[in-house]
N, C-alpha and C. Protein backbone atom coordinates (compact mmCIF):
# COMPACT_ATOMS: atom_id res chain seq x y z
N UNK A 1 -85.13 -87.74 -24.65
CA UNK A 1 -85.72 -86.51 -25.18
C UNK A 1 -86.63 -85.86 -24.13
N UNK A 2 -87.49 -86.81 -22.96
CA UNK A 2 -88.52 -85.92 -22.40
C UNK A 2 -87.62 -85.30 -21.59
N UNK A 3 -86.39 -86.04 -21.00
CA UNK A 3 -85.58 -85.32 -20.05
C UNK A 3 -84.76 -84.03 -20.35
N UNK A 4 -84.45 -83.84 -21.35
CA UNK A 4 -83.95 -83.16 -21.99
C UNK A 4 -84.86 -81.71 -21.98
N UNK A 5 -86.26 -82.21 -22.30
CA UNK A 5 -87.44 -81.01 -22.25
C UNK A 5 -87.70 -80.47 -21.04
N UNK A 6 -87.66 -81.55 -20.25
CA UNK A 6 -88.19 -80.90 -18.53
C UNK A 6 -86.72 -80.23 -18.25
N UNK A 7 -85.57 -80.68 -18.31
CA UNK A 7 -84.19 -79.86 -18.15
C UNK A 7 -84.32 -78.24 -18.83
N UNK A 8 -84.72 -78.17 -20.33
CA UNK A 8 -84.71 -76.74 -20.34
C UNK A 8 -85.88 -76.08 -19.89
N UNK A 9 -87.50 -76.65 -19.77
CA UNK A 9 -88.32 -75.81 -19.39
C UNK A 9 -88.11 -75.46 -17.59
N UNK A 10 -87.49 -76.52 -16.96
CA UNK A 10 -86.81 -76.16 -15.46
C UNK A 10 -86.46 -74.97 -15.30
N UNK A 11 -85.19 -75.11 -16.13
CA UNK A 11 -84.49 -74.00 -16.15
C UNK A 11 -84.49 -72.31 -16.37
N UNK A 12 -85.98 -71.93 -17.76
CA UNK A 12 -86.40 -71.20 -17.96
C UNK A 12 -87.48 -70.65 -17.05
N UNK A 13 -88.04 -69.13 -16.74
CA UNK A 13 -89.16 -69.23 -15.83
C UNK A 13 -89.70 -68.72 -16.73
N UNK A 14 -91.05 -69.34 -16.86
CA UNK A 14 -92.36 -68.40 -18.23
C UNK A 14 -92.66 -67.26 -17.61
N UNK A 15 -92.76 -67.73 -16.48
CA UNK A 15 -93.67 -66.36 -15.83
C UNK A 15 -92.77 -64.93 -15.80
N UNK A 16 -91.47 -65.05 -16.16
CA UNK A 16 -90.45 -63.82 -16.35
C UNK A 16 -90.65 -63.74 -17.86
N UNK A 17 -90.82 -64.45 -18.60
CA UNK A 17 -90.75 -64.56 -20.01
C UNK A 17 -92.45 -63.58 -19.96
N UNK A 18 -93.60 -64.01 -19.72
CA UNK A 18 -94.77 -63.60 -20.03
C UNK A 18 -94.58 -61.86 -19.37
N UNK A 19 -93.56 -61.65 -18.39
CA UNK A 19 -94.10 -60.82 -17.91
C UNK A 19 -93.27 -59.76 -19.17
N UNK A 20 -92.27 -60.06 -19.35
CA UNK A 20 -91.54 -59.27 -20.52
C UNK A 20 -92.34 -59.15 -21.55
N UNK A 21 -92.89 -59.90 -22.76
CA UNK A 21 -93.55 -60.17 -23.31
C UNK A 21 -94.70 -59.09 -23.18
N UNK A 22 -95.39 -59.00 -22.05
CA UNK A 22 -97.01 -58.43 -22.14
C UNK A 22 -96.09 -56.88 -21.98
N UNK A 23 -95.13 -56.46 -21.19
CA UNK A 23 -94.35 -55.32 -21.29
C UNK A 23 -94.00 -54.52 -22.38
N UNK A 24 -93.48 -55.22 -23.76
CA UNK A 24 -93.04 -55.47 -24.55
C UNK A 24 -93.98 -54.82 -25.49
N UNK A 25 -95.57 -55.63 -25.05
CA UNK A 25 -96.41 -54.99 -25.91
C UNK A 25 -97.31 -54.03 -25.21
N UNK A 26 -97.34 -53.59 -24.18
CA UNK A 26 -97.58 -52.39 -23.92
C UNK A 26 -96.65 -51.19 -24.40
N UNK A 27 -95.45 -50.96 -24.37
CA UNK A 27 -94.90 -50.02 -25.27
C UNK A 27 -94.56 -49.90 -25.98
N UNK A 28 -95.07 -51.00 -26.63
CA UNK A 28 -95.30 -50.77 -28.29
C UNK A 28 -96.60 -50.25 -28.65
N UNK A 29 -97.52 -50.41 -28.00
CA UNK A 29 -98.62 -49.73 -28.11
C UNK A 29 -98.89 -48.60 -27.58
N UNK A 30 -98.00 -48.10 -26.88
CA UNK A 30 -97.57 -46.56 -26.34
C UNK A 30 -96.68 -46.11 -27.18
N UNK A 31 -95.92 -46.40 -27.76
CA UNK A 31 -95.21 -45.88 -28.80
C UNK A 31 -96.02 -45.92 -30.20
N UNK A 32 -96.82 -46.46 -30.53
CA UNK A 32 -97.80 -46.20 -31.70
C UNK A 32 -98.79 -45.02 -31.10
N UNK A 33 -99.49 -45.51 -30.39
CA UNK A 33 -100.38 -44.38 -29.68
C UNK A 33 -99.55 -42.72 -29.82
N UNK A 34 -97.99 -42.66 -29.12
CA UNK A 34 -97.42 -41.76 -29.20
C UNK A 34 -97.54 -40.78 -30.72
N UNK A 35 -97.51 -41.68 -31.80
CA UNK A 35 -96.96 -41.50 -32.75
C UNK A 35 -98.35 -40.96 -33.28
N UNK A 36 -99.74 -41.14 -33.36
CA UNK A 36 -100.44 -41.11 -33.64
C UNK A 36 -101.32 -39.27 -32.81
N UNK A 37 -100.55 -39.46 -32.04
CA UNK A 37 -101.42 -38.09 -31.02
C UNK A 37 -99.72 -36.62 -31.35
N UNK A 38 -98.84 -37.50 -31.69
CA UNK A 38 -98.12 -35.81 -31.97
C UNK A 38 -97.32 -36.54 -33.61
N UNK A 39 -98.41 -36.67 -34.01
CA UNK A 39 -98.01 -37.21 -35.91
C UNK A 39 -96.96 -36.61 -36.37
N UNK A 40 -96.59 -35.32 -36.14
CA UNK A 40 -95.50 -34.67 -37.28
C UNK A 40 -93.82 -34.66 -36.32
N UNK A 41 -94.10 -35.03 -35.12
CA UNK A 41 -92.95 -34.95 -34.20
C UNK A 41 -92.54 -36.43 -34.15
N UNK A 42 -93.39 -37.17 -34.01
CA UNK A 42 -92.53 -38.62 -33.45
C UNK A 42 -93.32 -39.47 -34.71
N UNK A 43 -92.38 -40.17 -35.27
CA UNK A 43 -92.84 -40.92 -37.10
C UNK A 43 -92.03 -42.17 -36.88
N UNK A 44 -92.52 -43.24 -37.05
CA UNK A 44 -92.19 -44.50 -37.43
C UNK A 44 -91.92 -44.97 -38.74
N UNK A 45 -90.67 -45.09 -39.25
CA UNK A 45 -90.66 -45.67 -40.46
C UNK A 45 -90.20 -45.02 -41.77
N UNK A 46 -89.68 -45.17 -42.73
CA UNK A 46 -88.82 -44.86 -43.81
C UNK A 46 -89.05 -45.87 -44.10
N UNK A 47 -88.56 -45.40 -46.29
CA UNK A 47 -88.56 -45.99 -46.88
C UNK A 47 -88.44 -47.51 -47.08
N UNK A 48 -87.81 -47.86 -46.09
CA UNK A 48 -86.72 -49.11 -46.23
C UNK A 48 -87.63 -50.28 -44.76
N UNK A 49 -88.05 -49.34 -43.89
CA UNK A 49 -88.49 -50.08 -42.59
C UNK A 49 -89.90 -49.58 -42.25
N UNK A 50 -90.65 -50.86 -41.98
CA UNK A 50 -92.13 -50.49 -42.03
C UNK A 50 -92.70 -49.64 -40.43
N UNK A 51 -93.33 -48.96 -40.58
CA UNK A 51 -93.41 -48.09 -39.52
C UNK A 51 -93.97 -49.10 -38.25
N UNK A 52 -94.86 -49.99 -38.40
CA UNK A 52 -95.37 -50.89 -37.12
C UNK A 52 -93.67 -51.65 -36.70
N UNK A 53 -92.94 -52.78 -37.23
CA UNK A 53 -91.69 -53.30 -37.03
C UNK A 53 -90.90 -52.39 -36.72
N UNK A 54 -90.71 -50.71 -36.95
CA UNK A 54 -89.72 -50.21 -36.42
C UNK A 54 -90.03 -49.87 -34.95
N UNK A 55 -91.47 -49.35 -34.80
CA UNK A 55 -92.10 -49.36 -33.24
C UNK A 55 -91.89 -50.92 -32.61
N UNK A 56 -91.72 -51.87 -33.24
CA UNK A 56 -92.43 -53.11 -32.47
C UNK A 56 -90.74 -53.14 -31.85
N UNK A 57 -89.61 -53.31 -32.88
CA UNK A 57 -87.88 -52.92 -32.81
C UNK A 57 -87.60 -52.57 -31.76
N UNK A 58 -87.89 -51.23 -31.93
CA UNK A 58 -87.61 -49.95 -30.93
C UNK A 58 -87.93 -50.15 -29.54
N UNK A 59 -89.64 -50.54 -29.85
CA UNK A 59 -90.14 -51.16 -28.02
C UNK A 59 -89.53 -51.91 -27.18
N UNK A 60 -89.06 -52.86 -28.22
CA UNK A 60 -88.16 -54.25 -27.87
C UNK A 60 -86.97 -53.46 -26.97
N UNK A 61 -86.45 -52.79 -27.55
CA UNK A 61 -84.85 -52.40 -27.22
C UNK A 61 -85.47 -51.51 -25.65
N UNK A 62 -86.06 -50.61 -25.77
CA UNK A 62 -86.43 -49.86 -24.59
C UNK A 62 -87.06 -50.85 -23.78
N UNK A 63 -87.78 -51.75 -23.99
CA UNK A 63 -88.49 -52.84 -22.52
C UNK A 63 -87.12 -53.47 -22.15
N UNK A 64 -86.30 -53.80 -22.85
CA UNK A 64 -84.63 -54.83 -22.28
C UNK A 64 -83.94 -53.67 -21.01
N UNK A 65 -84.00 -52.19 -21.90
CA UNK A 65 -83.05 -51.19 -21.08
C UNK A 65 -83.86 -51.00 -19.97
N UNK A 66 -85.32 -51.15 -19.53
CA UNK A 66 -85.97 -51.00 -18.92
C UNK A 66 -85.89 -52.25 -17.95
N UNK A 67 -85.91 -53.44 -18.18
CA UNK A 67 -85.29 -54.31 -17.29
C UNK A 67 -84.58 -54.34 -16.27
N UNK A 68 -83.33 -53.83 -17.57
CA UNK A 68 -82.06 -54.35 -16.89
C UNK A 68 -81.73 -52.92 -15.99
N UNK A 69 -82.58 -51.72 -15.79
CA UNK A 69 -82.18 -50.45 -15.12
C UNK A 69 -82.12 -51.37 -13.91
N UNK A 70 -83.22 -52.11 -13.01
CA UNK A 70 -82.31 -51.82 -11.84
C UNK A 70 -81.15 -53.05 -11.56
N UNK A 71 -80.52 -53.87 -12.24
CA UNK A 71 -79.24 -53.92 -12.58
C UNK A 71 -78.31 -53.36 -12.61
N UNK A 72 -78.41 -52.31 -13.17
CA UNK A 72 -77.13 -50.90 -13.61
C UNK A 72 -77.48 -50.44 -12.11
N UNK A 73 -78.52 -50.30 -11.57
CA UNK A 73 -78.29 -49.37 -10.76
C UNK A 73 -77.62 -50.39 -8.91
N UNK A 74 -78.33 -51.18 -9.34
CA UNK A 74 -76.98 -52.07 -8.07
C UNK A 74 -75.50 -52.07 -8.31
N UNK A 75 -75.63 -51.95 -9.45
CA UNK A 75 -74.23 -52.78 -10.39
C UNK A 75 -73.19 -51.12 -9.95
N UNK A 76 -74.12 -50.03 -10.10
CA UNK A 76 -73.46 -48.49 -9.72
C UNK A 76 -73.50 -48.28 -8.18
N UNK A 77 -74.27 -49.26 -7.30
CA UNK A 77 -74.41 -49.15 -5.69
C UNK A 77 -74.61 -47.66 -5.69
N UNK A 78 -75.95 -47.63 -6.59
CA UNK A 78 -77.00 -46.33 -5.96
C UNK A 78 -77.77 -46.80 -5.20
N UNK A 79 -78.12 -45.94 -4.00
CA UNK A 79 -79.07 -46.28 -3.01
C UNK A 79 -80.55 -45.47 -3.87
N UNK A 80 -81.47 -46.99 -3.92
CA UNK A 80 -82.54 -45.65 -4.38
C UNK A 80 -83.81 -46.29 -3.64
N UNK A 81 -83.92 -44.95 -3.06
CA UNK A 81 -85.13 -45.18 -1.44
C UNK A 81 -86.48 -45.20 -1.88
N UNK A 82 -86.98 -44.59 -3.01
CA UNK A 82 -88.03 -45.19 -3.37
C UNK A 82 -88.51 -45.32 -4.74
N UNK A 83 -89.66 -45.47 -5.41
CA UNK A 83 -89.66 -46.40 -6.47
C UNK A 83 -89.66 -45.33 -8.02
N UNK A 84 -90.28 -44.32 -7.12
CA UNK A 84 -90.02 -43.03 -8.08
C UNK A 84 -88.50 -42.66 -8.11
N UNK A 85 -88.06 -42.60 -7.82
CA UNK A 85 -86.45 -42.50 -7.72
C UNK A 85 -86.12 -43.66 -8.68
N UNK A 86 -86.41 -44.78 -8.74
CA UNK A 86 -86.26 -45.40 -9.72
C UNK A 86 -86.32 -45.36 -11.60
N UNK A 87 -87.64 -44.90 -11.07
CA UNK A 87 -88.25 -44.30 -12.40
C UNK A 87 -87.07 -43.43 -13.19
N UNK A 88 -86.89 -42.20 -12.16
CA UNK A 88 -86.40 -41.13 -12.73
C UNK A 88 -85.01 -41.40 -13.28
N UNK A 89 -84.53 -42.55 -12.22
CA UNK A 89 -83.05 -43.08 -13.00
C UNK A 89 -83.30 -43.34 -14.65
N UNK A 90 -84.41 -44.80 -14.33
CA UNK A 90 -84.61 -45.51 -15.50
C UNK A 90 -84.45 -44.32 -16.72
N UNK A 91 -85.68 -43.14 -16.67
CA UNK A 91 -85.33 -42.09 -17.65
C UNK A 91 -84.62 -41.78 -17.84
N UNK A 92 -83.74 -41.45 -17.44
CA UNK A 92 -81.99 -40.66 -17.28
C UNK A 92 -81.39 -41.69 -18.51
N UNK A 93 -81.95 -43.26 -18.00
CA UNK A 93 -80.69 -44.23 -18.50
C UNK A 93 -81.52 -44.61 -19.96
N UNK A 94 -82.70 -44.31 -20.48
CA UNK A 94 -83.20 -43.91 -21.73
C UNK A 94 -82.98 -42.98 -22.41
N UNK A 95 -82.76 -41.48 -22.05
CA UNK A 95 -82.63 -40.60 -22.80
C UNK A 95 -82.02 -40.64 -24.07
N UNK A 96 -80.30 -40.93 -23.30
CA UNK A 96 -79.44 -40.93 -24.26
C UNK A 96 -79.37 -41.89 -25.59
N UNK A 97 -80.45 -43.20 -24.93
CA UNK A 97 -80.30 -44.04 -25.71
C UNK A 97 -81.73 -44.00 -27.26
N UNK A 98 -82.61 -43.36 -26.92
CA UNK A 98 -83.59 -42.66 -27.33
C UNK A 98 -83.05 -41.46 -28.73
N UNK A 99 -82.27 -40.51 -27.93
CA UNK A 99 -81.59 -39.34 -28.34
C UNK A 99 -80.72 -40.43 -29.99
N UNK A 100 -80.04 -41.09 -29.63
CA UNK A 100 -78.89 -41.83 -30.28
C UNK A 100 -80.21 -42.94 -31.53
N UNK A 101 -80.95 -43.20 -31.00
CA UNK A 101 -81.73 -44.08 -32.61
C UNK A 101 -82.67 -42.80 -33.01
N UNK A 102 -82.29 -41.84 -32.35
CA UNK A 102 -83.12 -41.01 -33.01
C UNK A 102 -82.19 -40.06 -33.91
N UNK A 103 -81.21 -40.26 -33.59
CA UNK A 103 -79.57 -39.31 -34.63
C UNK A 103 -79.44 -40.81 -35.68
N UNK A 104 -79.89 -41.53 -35.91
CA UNK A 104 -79.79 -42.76 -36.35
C UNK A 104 -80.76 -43.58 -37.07
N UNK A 105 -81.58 -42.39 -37.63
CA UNK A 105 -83.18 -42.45 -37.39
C UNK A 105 -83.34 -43.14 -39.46
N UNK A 106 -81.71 -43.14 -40.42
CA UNK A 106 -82.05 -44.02 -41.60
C UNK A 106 -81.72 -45.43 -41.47
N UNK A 107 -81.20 -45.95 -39.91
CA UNK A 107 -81.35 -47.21 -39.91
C UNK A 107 -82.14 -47.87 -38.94
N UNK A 108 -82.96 -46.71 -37.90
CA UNK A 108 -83.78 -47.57 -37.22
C UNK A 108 -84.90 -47.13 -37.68
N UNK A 109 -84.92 -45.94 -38.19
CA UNK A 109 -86.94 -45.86 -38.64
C UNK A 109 -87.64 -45.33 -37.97
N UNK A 110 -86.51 -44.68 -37.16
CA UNK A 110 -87.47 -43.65 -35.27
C UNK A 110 -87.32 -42.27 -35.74
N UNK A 111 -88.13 -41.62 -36.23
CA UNK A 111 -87.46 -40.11 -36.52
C UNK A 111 -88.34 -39.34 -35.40
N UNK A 112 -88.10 -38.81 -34.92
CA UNK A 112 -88.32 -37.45 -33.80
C UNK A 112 -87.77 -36.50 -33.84
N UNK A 113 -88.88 -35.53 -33.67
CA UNK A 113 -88.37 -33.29 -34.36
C UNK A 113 -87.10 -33.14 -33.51
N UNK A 114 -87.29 -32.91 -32.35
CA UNK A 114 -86.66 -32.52 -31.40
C UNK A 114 -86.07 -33.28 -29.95
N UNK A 115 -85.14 -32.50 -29.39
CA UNK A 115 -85.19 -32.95 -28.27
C UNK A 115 -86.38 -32.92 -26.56
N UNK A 116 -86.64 -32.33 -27.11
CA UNK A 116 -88.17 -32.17 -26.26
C UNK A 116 -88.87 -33.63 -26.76
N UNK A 117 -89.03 -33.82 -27.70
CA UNK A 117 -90.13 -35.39 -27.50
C UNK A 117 -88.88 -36.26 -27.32
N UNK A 118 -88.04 -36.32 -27.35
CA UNK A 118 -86.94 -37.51 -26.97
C UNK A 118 -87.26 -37.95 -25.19
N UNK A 119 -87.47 -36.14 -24.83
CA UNK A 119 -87.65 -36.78 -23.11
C UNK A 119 -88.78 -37.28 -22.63
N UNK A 120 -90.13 -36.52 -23.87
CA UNK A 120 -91.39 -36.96 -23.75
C UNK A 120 -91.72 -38.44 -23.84
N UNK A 121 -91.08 -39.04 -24.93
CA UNK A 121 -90.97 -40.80 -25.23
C UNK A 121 -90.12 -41.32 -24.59
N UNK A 122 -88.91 -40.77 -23.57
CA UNK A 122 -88.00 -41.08 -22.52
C UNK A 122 -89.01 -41.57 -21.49
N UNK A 123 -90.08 -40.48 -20.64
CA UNK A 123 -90.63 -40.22 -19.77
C UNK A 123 -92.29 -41.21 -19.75
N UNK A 124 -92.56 -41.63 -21.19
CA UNK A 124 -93.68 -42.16 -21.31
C UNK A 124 -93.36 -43.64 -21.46
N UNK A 125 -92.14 -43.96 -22.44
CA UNK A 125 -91.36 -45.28 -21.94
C UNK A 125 -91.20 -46.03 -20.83
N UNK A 126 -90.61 -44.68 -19.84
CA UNK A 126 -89.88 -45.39 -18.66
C UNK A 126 -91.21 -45.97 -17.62
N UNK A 127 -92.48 -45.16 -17.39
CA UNK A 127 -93.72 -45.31 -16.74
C UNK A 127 -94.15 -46.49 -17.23
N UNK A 128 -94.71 -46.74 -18.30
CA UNK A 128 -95.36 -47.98 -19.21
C UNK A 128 -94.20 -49.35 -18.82
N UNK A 129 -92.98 -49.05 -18.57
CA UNK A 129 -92.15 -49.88 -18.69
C UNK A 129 -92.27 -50.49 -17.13
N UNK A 130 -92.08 -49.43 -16.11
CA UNK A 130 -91.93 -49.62 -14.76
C UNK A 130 -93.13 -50.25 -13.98
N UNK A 131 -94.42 -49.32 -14.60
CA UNK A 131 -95.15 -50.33 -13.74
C UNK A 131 -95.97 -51.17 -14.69
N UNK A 132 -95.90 -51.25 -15.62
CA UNK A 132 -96.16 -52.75 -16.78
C UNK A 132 -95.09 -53.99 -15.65
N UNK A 133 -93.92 -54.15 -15.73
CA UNK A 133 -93.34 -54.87 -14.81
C UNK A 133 -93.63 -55.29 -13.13
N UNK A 134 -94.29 -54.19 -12.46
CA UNK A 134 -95.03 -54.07 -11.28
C UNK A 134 -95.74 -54.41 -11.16
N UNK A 135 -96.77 -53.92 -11.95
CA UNK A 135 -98.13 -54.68 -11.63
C UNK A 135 -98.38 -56.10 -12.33
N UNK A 136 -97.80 -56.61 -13.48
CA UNK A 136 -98.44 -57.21 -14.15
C UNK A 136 -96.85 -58.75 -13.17
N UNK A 137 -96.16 -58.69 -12.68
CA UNK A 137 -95.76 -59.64 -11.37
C UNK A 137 -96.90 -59.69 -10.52
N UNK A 138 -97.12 -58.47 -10.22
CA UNK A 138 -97.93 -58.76 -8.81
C UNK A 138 -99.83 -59.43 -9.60
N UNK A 139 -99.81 -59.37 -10.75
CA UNK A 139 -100.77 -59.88 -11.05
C UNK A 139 -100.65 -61.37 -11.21
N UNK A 140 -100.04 -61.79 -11.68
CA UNK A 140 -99.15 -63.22 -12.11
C UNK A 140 -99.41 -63.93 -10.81
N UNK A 141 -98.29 -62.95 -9.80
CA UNK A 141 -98.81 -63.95 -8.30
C UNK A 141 -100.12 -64.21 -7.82
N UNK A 142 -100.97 -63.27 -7.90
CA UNK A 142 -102.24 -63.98 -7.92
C UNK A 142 -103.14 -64.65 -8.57
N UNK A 143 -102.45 -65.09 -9.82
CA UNK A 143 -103.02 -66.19 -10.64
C UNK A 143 -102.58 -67.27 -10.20
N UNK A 144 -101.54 -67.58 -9.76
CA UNK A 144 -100.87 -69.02 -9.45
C UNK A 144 -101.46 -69.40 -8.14
């Protein structure tokens, strides 16, 4: 059994796990915050799904797409020269996906007026997401 434990904690790295995690809950707390400063445009929640779990949901899904952007973007052999260029992908590769739980908004609980805050919570996502991941590595390394 102990071998068994040191085999999967080996294998796993926390410190990728923590860094997702503290990510995770930074835009979820940018996405509440959001929700709270333009109240009648961006709303968490229906009948059926509680407005904090559909933000906490939602965050979840945008910190993964936020991950895995620069993935897609090797995986497309874009050259991208610097980190803002990154960014602006990452947004690009939120929009649509933003746009789509928001046309979708009686089973995820994300309702937003327009397309104008789709790019606004595109654009405030992708930042919180990018350097939440940046800094909070480069913080990590100097704890260890």
């Amino acid at each position: 059994m102990y071998k068994l434990r040191n085999l999967i904690f080996d294998c796993v790295n926390i410190d990728k796990i923590i860094v997702f995690l503290a990510t995770w809950a930074l835009v979820s707390i940018a996405l509440l915050i959001l929700s709270i400063v333009f109240k009648s445009q961006v709303v968490f929640g229906n009948m059926d799904i509680a407005g904090t779990m559909s933000a906490v949901v939602w965050s979840f899904v945008l910190t993964y797409l936020g991950k895995i952007a620069p993935q897609v973007l090797s995986r497309l052999e874009l050259k991208v020269k610097d980190e803002r260029y990154a960014m602006v992908v990452t947004t690009i590769l939120l929009i649509p996906v933003i746009w789509l739980l928001k046309r979708l908004a009686v089973f995820t609980g994300v309702g937003i007026s327009n397309n104008f805050f789709v790019l606004v919570v595109a654009i405030v996502a992708s930042i919180v997401t990018f350097y939440s991941f940046k800094y909070s590595e480069h913080y990590l390394k100097k704890l260890q």
